[in-house]
Structure formats: structure tokens, C-alpha cells
PDB file of N, CA and C in Angstrom:
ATOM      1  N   UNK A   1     -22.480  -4.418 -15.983  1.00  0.00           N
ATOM      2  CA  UNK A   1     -21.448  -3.667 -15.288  1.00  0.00           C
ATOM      3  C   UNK A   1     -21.630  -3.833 -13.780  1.00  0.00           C
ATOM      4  N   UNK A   2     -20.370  -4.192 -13.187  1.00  0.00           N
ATOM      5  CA  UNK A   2     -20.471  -4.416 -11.747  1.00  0.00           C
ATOM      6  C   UNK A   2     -20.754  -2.794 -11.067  1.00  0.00           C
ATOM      7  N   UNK A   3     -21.688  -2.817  -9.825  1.00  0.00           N
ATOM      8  CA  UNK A   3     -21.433  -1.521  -9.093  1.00  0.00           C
ATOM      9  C   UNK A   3     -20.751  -1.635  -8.552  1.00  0.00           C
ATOM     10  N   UNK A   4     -19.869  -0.172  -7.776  1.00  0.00           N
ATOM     11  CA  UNK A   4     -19.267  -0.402  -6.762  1.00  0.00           C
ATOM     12  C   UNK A   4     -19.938  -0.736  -5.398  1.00  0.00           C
ATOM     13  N   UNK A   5     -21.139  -1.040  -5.188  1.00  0.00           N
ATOM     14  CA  UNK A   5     -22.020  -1.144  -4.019  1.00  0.00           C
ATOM     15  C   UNK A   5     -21.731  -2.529  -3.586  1.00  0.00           C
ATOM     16  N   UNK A   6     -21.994  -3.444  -5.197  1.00  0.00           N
ATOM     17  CA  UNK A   6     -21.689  -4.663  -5.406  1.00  0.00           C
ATOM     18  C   UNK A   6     -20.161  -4.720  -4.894  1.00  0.00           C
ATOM     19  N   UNK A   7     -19.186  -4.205  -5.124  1.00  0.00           N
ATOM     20  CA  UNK A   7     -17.948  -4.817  -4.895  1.00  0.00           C
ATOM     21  C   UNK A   7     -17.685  -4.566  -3.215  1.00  0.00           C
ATOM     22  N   UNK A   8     -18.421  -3.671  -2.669  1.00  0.00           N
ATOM     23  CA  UNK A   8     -18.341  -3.695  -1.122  1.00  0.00           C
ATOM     24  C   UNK A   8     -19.175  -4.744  -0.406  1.00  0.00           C
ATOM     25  N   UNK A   9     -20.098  -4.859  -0.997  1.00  0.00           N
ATOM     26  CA  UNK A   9     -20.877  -6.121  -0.249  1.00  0.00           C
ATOM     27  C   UNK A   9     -20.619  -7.183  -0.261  1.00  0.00           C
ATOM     28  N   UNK A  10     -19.871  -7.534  -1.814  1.00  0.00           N
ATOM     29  CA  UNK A  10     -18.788  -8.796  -1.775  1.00  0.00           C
ATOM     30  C   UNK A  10     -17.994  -8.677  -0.959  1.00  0.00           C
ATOM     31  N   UNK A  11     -16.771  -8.088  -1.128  1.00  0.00           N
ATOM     32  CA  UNK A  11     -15.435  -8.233  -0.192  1.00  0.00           C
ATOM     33  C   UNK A  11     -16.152  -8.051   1.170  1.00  0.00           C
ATOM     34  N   UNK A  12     -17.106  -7.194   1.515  1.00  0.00           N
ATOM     35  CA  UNK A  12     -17.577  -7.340   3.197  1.00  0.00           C
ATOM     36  C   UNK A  12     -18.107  -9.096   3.981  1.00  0.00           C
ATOM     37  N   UNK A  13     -18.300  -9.679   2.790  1.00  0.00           N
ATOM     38  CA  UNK A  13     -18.653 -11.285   2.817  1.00  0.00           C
ATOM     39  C   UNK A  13     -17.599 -12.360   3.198  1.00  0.00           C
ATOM     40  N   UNK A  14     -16.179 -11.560   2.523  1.00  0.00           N
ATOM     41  CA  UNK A  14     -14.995 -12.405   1.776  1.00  0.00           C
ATOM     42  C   UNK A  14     -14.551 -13.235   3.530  1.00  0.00           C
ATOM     43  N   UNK A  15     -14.397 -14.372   3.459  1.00  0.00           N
ATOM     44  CA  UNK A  15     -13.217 -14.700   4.233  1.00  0.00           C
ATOM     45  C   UNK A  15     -12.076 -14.385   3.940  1.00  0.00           C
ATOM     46  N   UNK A  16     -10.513 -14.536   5.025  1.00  0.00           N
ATOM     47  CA  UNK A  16      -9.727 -14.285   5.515  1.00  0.00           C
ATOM     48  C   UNK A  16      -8.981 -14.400   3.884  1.00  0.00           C
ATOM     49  N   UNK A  17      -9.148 -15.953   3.550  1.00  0.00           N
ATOM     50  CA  UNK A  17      -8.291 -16.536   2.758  1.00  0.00           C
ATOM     51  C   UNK A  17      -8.615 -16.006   1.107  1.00  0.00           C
ATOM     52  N   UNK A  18      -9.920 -15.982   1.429  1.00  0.00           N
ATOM     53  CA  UNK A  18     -10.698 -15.070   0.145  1.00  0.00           C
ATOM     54  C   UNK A  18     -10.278 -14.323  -0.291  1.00  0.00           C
ATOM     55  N   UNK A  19      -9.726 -13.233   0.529  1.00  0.00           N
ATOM     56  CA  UNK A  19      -9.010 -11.728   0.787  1.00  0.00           C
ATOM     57  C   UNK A  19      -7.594 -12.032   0.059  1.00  0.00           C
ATOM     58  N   UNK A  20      -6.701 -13.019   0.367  1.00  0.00           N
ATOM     59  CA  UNK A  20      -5.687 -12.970   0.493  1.00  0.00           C
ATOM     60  C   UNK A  20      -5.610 -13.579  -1.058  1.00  0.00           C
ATOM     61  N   UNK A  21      -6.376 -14.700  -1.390  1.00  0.00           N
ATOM     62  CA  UNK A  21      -6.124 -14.871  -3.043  1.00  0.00           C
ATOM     63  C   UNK A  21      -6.519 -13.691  -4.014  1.00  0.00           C
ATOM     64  N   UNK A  22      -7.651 -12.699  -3.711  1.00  0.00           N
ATOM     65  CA  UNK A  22      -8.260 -11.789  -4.438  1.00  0.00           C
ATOM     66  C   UNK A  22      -6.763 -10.812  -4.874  1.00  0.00           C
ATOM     67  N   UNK A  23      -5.864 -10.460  -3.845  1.00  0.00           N
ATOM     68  CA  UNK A  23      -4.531  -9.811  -3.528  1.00  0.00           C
ATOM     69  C   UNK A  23      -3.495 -10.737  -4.242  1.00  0.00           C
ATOM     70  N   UNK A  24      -3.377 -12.071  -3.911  1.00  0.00           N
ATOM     71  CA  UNK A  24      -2.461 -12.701  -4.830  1.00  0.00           C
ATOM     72  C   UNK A  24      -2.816 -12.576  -5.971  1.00  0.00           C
ATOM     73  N   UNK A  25      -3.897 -13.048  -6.291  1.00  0.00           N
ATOM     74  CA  UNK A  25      -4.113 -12.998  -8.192  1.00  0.00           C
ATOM     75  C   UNK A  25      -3.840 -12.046  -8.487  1.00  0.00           C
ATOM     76  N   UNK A  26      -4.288 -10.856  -7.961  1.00  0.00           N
ATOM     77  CA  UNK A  26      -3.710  -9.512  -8.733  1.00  0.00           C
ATOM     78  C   UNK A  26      -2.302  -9.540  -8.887  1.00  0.00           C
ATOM     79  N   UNK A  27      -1.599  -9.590  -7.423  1.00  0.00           N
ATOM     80  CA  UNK A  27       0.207  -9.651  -8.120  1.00  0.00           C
ATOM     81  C   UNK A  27       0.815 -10.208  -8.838  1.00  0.00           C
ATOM     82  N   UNK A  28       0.288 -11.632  -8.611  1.00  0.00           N
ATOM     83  CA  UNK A  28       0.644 -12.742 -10.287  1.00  0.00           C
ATOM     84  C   UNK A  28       0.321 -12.721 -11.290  1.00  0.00           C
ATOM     85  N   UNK A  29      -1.101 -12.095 -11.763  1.00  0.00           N
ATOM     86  CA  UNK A  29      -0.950 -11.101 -12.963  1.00  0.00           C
ATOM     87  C   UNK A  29      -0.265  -9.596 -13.395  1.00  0.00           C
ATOM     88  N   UNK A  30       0.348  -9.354 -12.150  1.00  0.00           N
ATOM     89  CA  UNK A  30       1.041  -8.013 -12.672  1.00  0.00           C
ATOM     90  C   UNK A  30       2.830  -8.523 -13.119  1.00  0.00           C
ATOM     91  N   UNK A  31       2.844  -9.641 -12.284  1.00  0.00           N
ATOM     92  CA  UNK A  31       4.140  -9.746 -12.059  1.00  0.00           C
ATOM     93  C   UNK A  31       4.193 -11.626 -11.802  1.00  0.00           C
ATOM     94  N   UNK A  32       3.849 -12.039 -13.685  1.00  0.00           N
ATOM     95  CA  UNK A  32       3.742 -13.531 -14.089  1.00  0.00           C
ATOM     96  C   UNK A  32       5.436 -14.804 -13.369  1.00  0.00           C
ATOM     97  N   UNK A  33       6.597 -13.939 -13.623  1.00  0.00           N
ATOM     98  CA  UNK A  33       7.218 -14.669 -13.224  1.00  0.00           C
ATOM     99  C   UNK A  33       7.598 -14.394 -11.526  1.00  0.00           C
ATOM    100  N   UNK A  34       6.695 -13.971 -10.740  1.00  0.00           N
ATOM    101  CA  UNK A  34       7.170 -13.971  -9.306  1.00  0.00           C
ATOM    102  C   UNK A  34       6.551 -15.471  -8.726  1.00  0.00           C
ATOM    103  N   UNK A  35       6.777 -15.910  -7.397  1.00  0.00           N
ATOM    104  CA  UNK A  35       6.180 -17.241  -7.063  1.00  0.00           C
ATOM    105  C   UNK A  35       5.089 -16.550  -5.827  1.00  0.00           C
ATOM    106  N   UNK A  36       4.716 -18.006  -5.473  1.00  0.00           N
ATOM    107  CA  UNK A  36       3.379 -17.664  -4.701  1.00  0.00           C
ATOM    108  C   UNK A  36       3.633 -16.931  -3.397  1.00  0.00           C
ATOM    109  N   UNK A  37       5.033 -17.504  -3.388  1.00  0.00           N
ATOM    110  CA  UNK A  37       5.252 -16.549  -1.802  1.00  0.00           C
ATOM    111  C   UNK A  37       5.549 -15.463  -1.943  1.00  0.00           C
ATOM    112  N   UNK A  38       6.173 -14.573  -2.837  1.00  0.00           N
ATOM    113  CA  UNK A  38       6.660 -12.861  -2.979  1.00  0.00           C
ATOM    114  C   UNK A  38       5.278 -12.554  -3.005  1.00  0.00           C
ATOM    115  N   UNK A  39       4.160 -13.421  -3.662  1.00  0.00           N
ATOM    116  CA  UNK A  39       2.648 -12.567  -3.854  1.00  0.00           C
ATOM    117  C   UNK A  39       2.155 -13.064  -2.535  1.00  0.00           C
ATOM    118  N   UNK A  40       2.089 -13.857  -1.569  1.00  0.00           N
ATOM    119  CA  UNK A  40       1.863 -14.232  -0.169  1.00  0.00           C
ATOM    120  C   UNK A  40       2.488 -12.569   0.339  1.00  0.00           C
ATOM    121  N   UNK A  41       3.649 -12.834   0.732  1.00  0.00           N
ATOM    122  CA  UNK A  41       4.168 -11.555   1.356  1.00  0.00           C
ATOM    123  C   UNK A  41       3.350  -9.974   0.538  1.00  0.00           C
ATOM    124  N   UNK A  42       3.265  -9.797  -0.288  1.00  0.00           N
ATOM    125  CA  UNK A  42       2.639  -8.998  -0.580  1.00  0.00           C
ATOM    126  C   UNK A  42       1.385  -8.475  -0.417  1.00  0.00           C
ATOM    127  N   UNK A  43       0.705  -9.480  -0.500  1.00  0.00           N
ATOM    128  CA  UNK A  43      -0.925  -9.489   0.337  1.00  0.00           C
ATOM    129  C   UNK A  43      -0.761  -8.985   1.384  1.00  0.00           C
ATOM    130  N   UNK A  44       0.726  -9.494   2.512  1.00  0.00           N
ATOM    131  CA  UNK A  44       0.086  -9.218   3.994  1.00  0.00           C
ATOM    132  C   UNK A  44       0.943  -7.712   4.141  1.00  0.00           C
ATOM    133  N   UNK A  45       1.815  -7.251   3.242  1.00  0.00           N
ATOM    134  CA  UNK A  45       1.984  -5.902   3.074  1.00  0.00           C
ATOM    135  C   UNK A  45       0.849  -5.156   3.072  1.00  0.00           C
ATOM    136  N   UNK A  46       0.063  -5.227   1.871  1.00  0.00           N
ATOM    137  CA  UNK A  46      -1.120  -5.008   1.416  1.00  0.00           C
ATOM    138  C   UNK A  46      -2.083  -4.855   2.268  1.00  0.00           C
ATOM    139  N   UNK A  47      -1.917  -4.948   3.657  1.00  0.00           N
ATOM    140  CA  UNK A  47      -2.831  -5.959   4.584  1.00  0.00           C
ATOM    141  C   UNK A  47      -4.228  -6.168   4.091  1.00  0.00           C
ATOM    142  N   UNK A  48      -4.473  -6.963   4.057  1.00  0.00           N
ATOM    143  CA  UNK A  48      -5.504  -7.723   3.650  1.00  0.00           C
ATOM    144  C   UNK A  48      -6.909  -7.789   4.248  1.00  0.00           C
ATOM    145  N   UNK A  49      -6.771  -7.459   5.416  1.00  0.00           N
ATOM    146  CA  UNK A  49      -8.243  -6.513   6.118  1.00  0.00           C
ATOM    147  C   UNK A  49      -8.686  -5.279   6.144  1.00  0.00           C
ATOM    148  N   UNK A  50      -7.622  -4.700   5.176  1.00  0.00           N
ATOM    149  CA  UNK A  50      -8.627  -3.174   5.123  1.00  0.00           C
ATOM    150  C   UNK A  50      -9.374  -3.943   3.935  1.00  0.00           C
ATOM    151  N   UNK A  51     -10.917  -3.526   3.795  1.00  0.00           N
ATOM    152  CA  UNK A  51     -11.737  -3.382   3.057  1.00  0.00           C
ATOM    153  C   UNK A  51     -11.320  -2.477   1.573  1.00  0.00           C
ATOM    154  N   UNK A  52     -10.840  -1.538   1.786  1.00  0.00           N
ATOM    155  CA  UNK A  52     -10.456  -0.778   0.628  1.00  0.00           C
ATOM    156  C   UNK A  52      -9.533  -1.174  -0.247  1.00  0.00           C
ATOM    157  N   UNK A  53      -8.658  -1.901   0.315  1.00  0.00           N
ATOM    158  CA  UNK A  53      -7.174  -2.521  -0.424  1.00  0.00           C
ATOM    159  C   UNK A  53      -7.820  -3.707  -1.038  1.00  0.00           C
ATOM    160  N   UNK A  54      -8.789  -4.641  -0.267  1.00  0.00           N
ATOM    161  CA  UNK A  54      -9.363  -5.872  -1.606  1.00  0.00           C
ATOM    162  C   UNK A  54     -10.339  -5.138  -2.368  1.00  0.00           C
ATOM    163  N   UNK A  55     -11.366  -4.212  -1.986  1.00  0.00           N
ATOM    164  CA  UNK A  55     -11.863  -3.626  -3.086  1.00  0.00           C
ATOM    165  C   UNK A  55     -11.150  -3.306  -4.168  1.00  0.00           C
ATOM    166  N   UNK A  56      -9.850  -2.556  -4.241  1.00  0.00           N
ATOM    167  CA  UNK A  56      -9.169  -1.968  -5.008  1.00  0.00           C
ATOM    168  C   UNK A  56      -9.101  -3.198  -6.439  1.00  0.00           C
ATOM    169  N   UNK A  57      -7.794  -4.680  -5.237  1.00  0.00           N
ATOM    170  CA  UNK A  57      -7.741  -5.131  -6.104  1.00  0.00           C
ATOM    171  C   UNK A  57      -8.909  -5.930  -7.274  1.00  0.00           C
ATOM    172  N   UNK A  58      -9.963  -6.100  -6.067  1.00  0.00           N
ATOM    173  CA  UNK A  58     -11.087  -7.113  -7.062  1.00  0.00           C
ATOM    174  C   UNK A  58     -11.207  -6.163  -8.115  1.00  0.00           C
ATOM    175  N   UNK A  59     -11.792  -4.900  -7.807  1.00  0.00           N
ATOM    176  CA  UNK A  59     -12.118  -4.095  -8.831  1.00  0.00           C
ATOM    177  C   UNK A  59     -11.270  -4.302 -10.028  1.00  0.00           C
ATOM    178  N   UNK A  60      -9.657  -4.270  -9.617  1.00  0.00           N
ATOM    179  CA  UNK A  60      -8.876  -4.236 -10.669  1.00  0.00           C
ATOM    180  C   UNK A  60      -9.245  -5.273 -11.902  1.00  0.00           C
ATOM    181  N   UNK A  61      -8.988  -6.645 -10.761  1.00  0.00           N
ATOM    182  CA  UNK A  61      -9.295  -7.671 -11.496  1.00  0.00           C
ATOM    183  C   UNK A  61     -10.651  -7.509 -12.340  1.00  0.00           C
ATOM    184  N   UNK A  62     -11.694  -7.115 -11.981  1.00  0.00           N
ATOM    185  CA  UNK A  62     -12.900  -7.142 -12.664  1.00  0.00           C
ATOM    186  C   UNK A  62     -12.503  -6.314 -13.942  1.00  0.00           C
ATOM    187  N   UNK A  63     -12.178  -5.586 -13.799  1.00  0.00           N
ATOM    188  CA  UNK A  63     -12.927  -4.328 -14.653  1.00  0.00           C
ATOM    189  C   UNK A  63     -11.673  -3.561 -15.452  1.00  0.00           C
ATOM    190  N   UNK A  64     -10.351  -4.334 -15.366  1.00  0.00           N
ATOM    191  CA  UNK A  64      -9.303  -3.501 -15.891  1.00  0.00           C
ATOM    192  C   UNK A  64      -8.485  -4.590 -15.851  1.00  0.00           C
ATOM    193  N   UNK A  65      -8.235  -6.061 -15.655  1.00  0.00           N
ATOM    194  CA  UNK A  65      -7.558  -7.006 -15.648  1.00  0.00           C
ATOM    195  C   UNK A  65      -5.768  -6.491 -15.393  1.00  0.00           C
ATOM    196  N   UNK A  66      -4.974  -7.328 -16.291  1.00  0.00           N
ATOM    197  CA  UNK A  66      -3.380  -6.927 -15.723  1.00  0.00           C
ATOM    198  C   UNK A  66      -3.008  -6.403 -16.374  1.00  0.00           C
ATOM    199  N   UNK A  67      -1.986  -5.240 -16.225  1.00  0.00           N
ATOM    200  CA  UNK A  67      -1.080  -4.292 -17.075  1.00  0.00           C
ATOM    201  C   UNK A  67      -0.057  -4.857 -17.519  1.00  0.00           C
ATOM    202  N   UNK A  68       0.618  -5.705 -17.174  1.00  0.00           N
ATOM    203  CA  UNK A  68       1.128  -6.516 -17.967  1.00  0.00           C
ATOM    204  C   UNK A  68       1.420  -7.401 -19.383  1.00  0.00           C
ATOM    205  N   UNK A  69       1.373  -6.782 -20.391  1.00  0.00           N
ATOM    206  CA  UNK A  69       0.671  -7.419 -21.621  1.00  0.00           C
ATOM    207  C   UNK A  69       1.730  -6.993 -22.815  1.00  0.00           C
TER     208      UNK A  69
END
């Protein structure tokens, strides 16, 4: 089981671009037929340098994958 200690020390590591796929993958698994750019724009909604908003999503991804199903 991942900690959450672990998921801050990761994303505190992440580069820019790191950030921004961790945020895309999540929207393209929530939402399979959108394209890369509605999940581009969404990331930078999302903004992508708070720390808390990629925690959120990695976490998602880790530990609860997509609602979508």
C-alpha cells in the first residue's frame, strides 16, 4: 500500500510535464472518448502546480483507478 507521505515526495520530485500527464491520464480515463487537447486544457484548469491537485490525481490513479466502467 502506497503512503500518502510517499505520494508527496513523489509529486514534490515530478517535473512540469510529469505533472501535466499524471492530470491528463486521469481525464482520459474518466472521459475515454475526449482527445488529448480537452485533457491538455484541463490540466492547466487544474493548474498543475499546486501540489495537492497532482496528489489528488496520482492518488486517484493509484489506488481507485477510473469511474468510468
Amino acid at each position: 500500500m502506497v503512503k500518502d507521505s510517499d505520494i508527496k515526495n513523489f509529486v514534490s520530485k515530478m517535473t512540469y510535464w510529469e505533472r501535466v500527464n499524471v492530470c491528463m491520464s486521469d481525464y482520459l480515463l474518466e472521459f475515454p472518448s475526449a482527445s488529448r487537447e480537452e485533457a491538455y486544457k484541463d490540466s492547466m484548469v487544474n493548474e498543475v502546480k499546486d501540489d495537492a491537485s497532482v496528489e489528488y490525481h496520482l492518488e486517484k490513479l493509484i489506488r481507485f483507478g477510473s469511474s468510468y466502467r
